[in-house]
C-alpha atoms as a PDB file:
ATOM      1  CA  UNK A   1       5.629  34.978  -9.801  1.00  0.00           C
ATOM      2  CA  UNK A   2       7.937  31.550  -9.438  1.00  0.00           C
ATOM      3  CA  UNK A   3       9.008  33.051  -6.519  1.00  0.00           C
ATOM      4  CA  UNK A   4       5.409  33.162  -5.171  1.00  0.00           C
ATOM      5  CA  UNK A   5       4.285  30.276  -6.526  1.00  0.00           C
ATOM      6  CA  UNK A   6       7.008  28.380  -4.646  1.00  0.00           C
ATOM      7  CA  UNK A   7       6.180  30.349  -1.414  1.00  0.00           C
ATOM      8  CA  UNK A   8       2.624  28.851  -1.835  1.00  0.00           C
ATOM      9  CA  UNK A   9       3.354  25.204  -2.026  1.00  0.00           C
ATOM     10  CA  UNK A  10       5.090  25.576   0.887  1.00  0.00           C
ATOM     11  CA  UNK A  11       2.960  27.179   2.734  1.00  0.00           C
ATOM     12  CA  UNK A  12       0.088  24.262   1.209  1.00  0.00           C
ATOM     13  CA  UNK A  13       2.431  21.314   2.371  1.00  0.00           C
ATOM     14  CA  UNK A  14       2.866  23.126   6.028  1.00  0.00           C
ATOM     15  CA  UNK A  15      -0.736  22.923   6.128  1.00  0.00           C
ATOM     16  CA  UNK A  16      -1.235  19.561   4.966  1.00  0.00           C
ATOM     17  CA  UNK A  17       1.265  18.159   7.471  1.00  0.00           C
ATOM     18  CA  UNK A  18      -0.678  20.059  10.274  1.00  0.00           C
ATOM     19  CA  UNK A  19      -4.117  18.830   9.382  1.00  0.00           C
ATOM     20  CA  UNK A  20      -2.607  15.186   8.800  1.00  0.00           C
ATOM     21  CA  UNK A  21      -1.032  14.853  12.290  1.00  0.00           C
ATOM     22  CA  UNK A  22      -4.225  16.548  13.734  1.00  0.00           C
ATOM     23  CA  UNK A  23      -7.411  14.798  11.967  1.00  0.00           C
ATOM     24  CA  UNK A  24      -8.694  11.445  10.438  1.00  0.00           C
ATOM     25  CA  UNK A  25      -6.468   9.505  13.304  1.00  0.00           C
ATOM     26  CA  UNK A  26      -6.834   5.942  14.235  1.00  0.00           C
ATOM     27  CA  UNK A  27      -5.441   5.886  17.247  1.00  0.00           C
ATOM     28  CA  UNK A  28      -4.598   2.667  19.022  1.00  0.00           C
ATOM     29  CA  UNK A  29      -3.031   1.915  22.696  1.00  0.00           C
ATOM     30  CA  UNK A  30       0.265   1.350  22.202  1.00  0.00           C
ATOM     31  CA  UNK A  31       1.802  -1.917  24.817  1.00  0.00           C
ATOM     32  CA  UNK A  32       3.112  -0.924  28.022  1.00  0.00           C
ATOM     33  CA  UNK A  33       7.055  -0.508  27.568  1.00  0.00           C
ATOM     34  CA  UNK A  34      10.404   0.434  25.619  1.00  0.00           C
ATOM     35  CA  UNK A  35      10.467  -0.507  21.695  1.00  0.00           C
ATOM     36  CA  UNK A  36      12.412   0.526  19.167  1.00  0.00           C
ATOM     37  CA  UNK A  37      12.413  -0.583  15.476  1.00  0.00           C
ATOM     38  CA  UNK A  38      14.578   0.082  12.805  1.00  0.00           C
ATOM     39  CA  UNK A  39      12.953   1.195   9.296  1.00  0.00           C
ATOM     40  CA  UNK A  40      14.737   1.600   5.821  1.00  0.00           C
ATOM     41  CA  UNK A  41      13.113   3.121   2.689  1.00  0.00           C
ATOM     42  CA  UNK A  42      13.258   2.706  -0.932  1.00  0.00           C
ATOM     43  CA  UNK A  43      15.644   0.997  -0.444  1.00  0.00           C
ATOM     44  CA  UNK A  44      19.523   1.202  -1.689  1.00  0.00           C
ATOM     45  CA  UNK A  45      21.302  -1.941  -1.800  1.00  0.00           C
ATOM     46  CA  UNK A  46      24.025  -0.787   0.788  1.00  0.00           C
ATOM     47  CA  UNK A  47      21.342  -0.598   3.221  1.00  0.00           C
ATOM     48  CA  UNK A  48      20.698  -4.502   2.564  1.00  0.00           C
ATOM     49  CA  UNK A  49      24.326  -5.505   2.614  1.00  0.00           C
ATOM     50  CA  UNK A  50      25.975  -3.329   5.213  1.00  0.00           C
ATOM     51  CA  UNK A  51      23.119  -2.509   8.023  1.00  0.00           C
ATOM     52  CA  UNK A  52      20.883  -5.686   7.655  1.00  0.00           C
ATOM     53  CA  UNK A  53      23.715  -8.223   8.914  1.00  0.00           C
ATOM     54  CA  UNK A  54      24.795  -5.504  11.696  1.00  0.00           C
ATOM     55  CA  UNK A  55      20.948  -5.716  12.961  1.00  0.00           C
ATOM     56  CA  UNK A  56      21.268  -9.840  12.264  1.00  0.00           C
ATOM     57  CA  UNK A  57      24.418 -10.100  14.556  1.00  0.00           C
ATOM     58  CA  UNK A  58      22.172  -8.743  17.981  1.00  0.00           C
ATOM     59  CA  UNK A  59      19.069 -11.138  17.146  1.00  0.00           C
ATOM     60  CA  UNK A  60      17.278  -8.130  15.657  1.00  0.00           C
ATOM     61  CA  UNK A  61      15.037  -7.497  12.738  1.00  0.00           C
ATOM     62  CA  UNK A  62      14.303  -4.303  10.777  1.00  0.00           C
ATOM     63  CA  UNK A  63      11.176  -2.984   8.524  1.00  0.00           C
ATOM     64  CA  UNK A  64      11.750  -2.472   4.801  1.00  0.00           C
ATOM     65  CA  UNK A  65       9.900   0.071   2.351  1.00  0.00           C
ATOM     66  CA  UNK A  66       9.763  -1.105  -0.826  1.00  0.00           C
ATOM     67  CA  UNK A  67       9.658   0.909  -4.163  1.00  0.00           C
ATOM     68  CA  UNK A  68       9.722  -1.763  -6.598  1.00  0.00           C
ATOM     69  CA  UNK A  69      10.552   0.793  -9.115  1.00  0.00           C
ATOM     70  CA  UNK A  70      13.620   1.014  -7.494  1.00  0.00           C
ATOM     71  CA  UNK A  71      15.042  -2.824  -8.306  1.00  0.00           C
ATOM     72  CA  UNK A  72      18.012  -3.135 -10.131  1.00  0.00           C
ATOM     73  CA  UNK A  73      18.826   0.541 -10.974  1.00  0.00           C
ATOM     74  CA  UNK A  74      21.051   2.779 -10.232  1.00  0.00           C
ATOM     75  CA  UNK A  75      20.199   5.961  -8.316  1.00  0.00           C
ATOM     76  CA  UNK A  76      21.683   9.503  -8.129  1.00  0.00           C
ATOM     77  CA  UNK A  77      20.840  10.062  -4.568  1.00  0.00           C
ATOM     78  CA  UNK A  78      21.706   6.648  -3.399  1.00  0.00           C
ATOM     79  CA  UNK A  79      23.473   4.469  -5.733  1.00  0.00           C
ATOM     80  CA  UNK A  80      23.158   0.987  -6.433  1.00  0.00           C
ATOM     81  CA  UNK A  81      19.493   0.177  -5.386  1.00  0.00           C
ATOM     82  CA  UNK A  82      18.110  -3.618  -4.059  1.00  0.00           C
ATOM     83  CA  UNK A  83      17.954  -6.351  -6.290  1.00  0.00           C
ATOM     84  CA  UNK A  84      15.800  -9.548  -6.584  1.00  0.00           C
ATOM     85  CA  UNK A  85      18.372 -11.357  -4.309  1.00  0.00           C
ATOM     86  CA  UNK A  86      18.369  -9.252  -1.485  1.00  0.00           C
ATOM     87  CA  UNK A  87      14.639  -9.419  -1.098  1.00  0.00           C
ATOM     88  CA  UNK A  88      14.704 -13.490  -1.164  1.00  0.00           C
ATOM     89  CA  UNK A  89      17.530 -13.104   1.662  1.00  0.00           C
ATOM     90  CA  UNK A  90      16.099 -10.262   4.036  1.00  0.00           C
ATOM     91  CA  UNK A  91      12.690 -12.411   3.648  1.00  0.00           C
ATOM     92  CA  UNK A  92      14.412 -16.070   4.249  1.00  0.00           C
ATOM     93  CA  UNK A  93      16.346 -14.097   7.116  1.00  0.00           C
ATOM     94  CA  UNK A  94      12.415 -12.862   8.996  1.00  0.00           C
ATOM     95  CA  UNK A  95      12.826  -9.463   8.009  1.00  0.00           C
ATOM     96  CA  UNK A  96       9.542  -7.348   7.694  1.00  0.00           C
ATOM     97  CA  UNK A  97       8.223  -5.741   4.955  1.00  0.00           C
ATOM     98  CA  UNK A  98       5.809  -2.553   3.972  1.00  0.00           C
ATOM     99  CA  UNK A  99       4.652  -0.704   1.071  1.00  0.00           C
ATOM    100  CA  UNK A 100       5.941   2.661  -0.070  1.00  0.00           C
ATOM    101  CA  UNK A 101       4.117   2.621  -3.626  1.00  0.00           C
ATOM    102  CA  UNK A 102       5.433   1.144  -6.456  1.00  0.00           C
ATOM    103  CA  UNK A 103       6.686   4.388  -8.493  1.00  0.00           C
ATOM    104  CA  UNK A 104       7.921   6.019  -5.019  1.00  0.00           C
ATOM    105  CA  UNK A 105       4.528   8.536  -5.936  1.00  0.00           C
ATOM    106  CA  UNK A 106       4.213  11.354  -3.790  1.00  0.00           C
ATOM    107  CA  UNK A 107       0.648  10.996  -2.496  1.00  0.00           C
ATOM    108  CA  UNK A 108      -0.240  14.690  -1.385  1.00  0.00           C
ATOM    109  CA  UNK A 109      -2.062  15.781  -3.920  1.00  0.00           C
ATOM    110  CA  UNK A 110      -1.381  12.463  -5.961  1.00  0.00           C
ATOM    111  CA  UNK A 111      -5.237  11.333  -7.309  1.00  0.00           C
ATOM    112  CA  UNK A 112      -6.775   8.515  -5.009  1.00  0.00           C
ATOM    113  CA  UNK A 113      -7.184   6.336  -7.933  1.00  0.00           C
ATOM    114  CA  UNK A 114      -3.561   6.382  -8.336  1.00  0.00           C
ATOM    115  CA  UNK A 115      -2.642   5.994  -4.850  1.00  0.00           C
ATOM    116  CA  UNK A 116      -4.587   2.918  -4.672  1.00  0.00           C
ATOM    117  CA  UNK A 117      -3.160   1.390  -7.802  1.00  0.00           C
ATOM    118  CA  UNK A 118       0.153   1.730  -6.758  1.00  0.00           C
ATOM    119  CA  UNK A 119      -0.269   0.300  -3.203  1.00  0.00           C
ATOM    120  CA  UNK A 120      -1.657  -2.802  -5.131  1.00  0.00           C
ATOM    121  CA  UNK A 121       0.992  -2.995  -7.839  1.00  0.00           C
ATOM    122  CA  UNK A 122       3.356  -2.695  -5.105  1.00  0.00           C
ATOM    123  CA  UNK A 123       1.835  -5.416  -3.107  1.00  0.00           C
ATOM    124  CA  UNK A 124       1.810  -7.761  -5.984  1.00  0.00           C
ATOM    125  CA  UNK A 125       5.302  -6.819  -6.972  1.00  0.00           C
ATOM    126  CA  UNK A 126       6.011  -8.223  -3.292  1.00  0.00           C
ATOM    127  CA  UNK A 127       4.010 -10.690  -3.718  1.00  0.00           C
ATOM    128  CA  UNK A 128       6.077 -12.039  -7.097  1.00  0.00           C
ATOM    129  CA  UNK A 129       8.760 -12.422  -4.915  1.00  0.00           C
ATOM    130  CA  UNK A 130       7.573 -14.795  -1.950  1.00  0.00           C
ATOM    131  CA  UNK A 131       6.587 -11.491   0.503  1.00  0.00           C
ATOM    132  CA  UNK A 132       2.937 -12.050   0.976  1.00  0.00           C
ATOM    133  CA  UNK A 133       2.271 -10.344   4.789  1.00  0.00           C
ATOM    134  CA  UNK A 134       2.426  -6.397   4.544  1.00  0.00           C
ATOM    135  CA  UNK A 135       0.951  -4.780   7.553  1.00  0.00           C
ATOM    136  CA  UNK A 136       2.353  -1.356   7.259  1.00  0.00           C
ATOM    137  CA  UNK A 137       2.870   1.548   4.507  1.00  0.00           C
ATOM    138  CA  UNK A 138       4.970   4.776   4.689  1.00  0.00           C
ATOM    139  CA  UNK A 139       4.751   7.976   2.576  1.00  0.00           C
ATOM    140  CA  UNK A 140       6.941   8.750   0.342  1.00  0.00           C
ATOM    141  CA  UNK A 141       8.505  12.292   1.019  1.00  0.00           C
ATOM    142  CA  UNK A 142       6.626  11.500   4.452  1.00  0.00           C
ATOM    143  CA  UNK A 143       4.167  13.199   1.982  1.00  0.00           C
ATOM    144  CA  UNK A 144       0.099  13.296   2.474  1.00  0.00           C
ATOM    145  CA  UNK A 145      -2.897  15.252   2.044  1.00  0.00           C
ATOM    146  CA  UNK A 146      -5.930  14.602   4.719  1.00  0.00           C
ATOM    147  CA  UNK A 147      -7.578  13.182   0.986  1.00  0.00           C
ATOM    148  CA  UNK A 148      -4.758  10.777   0.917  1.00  0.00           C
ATOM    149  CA  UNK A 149      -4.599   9.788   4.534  1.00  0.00           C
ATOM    150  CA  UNK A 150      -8.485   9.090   4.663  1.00  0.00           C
ATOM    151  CA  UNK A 151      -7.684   6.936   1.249  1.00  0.00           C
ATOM    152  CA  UNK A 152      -4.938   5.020   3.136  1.00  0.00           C
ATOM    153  CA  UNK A 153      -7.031   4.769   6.739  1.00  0.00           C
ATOM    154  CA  UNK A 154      -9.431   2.850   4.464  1.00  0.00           C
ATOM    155  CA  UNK A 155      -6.537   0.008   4.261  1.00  0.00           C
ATOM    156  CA  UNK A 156      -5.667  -2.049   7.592  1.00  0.00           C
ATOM    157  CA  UNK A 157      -2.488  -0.754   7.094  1.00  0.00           C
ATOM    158  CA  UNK A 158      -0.268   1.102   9.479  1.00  0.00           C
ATOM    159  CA  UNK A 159       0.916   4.330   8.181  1.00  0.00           C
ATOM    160  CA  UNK A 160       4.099   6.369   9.031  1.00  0.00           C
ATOM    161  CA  UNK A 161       5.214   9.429   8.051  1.00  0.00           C
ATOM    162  CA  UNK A 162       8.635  11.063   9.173  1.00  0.00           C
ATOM    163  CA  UNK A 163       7.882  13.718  12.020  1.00  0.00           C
ATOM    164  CA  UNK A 164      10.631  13.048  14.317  1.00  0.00           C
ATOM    165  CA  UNK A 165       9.588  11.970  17.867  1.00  0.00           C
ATOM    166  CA  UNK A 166       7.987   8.978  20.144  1.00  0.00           C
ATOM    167  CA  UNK A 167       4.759   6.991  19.278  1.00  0.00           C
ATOM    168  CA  UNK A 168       3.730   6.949  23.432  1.00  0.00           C
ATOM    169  CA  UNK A 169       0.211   6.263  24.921  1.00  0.00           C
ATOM    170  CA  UNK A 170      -2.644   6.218  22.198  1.00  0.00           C
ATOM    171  CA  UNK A 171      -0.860   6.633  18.866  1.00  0.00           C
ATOM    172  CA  UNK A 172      -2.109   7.264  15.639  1.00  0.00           C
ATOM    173  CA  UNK A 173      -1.922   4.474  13.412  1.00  0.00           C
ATOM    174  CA  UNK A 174      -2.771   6.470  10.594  1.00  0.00           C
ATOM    175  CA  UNK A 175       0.651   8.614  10.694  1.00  0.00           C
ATOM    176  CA  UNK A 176       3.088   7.249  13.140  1.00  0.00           C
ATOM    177  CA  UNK A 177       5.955   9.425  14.359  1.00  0.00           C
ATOM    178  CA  UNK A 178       9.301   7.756  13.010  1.00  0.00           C
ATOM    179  CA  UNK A 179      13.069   9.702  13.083  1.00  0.00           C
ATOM    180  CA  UNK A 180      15.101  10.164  10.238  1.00  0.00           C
ATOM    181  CA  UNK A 181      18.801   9.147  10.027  1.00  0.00           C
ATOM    182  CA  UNK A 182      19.631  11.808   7.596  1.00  0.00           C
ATOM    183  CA  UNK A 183      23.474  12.492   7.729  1.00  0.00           C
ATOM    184  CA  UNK A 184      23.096  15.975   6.485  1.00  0.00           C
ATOM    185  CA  UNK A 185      21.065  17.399  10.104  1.00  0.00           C
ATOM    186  CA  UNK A 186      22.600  15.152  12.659  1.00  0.00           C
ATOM    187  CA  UNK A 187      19.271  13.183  12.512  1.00  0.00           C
ATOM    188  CA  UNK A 188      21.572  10.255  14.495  1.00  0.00           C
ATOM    189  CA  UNK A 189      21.784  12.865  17.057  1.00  0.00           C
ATOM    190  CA  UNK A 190      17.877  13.567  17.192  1.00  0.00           C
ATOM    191  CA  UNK A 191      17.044   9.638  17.476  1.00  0.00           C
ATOM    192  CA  UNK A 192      19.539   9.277  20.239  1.00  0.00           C
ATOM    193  CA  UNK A 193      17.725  12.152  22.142  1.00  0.00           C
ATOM    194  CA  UNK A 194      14.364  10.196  21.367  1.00  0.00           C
ATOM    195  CA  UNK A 195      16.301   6.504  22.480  1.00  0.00           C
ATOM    196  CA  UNK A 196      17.401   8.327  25.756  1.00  0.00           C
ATOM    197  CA  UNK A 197      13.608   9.465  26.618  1.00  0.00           C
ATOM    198  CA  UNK A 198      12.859   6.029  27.208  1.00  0.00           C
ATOM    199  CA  UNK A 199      14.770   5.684  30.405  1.00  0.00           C
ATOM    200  CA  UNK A 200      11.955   7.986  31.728  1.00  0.00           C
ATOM    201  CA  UNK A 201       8.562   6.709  29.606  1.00  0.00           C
ATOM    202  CA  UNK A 202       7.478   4.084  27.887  1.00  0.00           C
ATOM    203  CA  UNK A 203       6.970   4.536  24.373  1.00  0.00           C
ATOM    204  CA  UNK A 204       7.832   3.279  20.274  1.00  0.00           C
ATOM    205  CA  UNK A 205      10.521   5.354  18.668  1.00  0.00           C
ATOM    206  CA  UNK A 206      10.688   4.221  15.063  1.00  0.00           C
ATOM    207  CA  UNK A 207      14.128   5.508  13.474  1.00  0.00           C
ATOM    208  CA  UNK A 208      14.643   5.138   9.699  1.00  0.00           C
ATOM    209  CA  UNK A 209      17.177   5.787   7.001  1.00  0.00           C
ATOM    210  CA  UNK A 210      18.064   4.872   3.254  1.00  0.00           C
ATOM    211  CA  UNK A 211      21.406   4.504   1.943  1.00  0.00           C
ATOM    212  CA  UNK A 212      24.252   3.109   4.632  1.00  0.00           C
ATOM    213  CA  UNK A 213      28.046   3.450   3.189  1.00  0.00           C
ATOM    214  CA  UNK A 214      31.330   5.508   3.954  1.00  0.00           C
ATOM    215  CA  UNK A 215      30.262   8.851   1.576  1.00  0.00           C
ATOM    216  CA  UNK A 216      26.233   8.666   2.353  1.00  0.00           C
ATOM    217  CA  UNK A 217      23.487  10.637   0.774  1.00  0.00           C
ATOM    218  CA  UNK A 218      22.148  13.701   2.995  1.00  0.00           C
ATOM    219  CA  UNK A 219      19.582  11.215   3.416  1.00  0.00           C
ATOM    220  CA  UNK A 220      21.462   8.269   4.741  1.00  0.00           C
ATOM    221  CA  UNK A 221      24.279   7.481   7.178  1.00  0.00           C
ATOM    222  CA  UNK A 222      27.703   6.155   7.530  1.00  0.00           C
ATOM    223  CA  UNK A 223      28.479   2.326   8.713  1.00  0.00           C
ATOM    224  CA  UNK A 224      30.215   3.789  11.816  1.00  0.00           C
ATOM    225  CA  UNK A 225      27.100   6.035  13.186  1.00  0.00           C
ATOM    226  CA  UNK A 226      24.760   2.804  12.222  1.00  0.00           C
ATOM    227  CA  UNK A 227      26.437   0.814  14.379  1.00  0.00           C
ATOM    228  CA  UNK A 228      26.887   3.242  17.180  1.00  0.00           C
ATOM    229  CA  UNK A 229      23.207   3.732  17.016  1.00  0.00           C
ATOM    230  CA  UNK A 230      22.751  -0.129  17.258  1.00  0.00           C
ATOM    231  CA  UNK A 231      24.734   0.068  20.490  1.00  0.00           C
ATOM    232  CA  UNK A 232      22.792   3.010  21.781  1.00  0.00           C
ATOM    233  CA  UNK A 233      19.731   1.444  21.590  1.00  0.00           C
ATOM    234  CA  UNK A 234      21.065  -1.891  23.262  1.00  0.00           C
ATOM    235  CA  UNK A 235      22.433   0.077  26.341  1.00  0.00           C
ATOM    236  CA  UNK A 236      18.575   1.567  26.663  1.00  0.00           C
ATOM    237  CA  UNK A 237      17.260  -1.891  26.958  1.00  0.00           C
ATOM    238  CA  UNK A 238      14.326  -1.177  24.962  1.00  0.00           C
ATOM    239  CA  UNK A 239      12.980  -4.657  22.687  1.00  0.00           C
ATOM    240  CA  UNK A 240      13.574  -3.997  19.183  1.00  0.00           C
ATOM    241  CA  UNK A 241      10.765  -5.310  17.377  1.00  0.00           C
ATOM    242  CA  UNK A 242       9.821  -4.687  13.164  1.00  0.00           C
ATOM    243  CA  UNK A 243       6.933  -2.573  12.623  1.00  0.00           C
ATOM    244  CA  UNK A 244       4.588  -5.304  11.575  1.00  0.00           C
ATOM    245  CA  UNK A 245       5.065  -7.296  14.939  1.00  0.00           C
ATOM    246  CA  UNK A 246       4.316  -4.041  16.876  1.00  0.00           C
ATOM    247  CA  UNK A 247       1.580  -4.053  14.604  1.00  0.00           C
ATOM    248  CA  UNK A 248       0.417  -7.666  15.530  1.00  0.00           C
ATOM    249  CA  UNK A 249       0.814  -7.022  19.548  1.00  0.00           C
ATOM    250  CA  UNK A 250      -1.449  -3.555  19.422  1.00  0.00           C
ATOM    251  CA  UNK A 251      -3.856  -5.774  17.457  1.00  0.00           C
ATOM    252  CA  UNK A 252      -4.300  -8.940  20.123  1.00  0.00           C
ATOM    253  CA  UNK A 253      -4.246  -6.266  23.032  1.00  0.00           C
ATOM    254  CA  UNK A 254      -7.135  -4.543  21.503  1.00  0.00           C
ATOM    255  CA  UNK A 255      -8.821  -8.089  21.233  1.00  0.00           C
ATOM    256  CA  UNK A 256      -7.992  -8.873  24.668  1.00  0.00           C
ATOM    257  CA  UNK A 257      -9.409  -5.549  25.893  1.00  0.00           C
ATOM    258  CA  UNK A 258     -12.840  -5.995  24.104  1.00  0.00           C
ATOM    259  CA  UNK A 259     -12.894  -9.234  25.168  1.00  0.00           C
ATOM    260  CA  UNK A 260     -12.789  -8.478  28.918  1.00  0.00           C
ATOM    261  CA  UNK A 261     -15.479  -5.861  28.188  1.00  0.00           C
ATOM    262  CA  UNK A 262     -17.694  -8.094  26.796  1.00  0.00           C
ATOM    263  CA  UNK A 263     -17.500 -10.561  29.702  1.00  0.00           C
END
């Protein structure tokens, strides 16, 4: 009966993923050309001091999911997690930041009440600590229900989930394709296939991870692949941009548009 229980909440989250990507949308037209930005969850504190200054060193910027749950702890996946001080210097340093819920809840089947209180306790945890513009939110897990989407939509908040592949044409803004760095499935290898696309078609591949270090989680990647991804993306030529300024530019084309209409 475990065994079938299991089976079934499988089969449920298959479904929920399926109805997410295919209802509810709020789909925007994305700018004409290449972007790229760089995403990292949770997030573990090697992340902040070994990727961050390798994106620093090309001009770039990157997109940070915050569990505030997560400050100042140790984790078993990831180890040593961010701290008060790496916020204040990813934030003096123009980083961008989103919400991931406070707890690091997993909203499919979460209750709406609670998803909503933890997207505000997480935006006044960021809030405590100078970060006052949040235009984005991922999923934990990459997890959602079509309940918890529609609760989310209700936000102006840009969602992403973690379905590997390119945000091209008219996206949806309510679960936005991003790639996963994880170390244990060659995900670096997947997000270079997406980069290399590009060449062809315009489009926004969004390419996340968590921890960054020599002996990374299955989730994470080493400092060597990082930075060989870094260089991949340079040689495509594609602008690297954080997810709240892509957010910004689909916004004042929109205005633009309606604006010629209405003359």
């Amino acid at each position: 009966m475990a065994d079938l229980g299991y089976v079934s909440q499988k089969i449920t989250g298959v479904i929920d993923k399926f109805l997410c990507e295919k209802l509810h949308k709020r789909t925007a037209q994305l700018p004409t050309g290449k972007y790229v930005s760089l995403c990292f969850d949770d997030f573990p504190k090697s992340a902040a001091e070994t990727a961050a200054p390798m994106i620093e060193a090309r001009g770039w910027r990157a997109t940070w999911y915050v569990a505030g749950c997560f400050m100042g702890t140790e984790e078993a996946n990831f180890g040593t997690m961010f701290d008060a001080d790496d916020l204040a210097k990813l934030h003096q340093n123009g980083h961008d930041f989103g919400c991931h819920t406070f707890d690091h809840v997993d909203c499919r089947g979460a209750e709406l009440s609670e998803i909503r209180a933890q997207c505000e306790r997480s935006e006044a945890f960021l809030a405590e600590h100078g970060i006052n513009e949040i235009k984005s939110f991922a999923f934990p897990f990459g997890s959602a229900d079509l309940e918890a989407k529609r609760t989310m939509l209700r936000s102006d908040l840009a969602l992403r989930g973690v379905k590997s592949g390119t945000n091209r044409g008219e996206a949806d803004l309510g679960m936005l394709r991003a790639c996963g760095l994880q170390d244990n499935c060659d995900g670096t290898g997947w997000a270079k296939a997406e980069l290399d696309k590009l060449e062809d078609q315009d489009g926004w591949v969004i390419i996340f991870t968590h921890d960054v270090r020599s002996a990374p989680s299955a989730w994470g990647v080493t400092p060597d692949d990082y930075q060989n991804l870094l260089d991949h993306i340079e040689r495509t030529g594609a602008e690297v941009v954080t997810v709240g300024e892509m957010t910004d530019r689909i916004a004042a084309q929109a205005q633009a548009n309606d604006a010629n209409v209405a003359a």
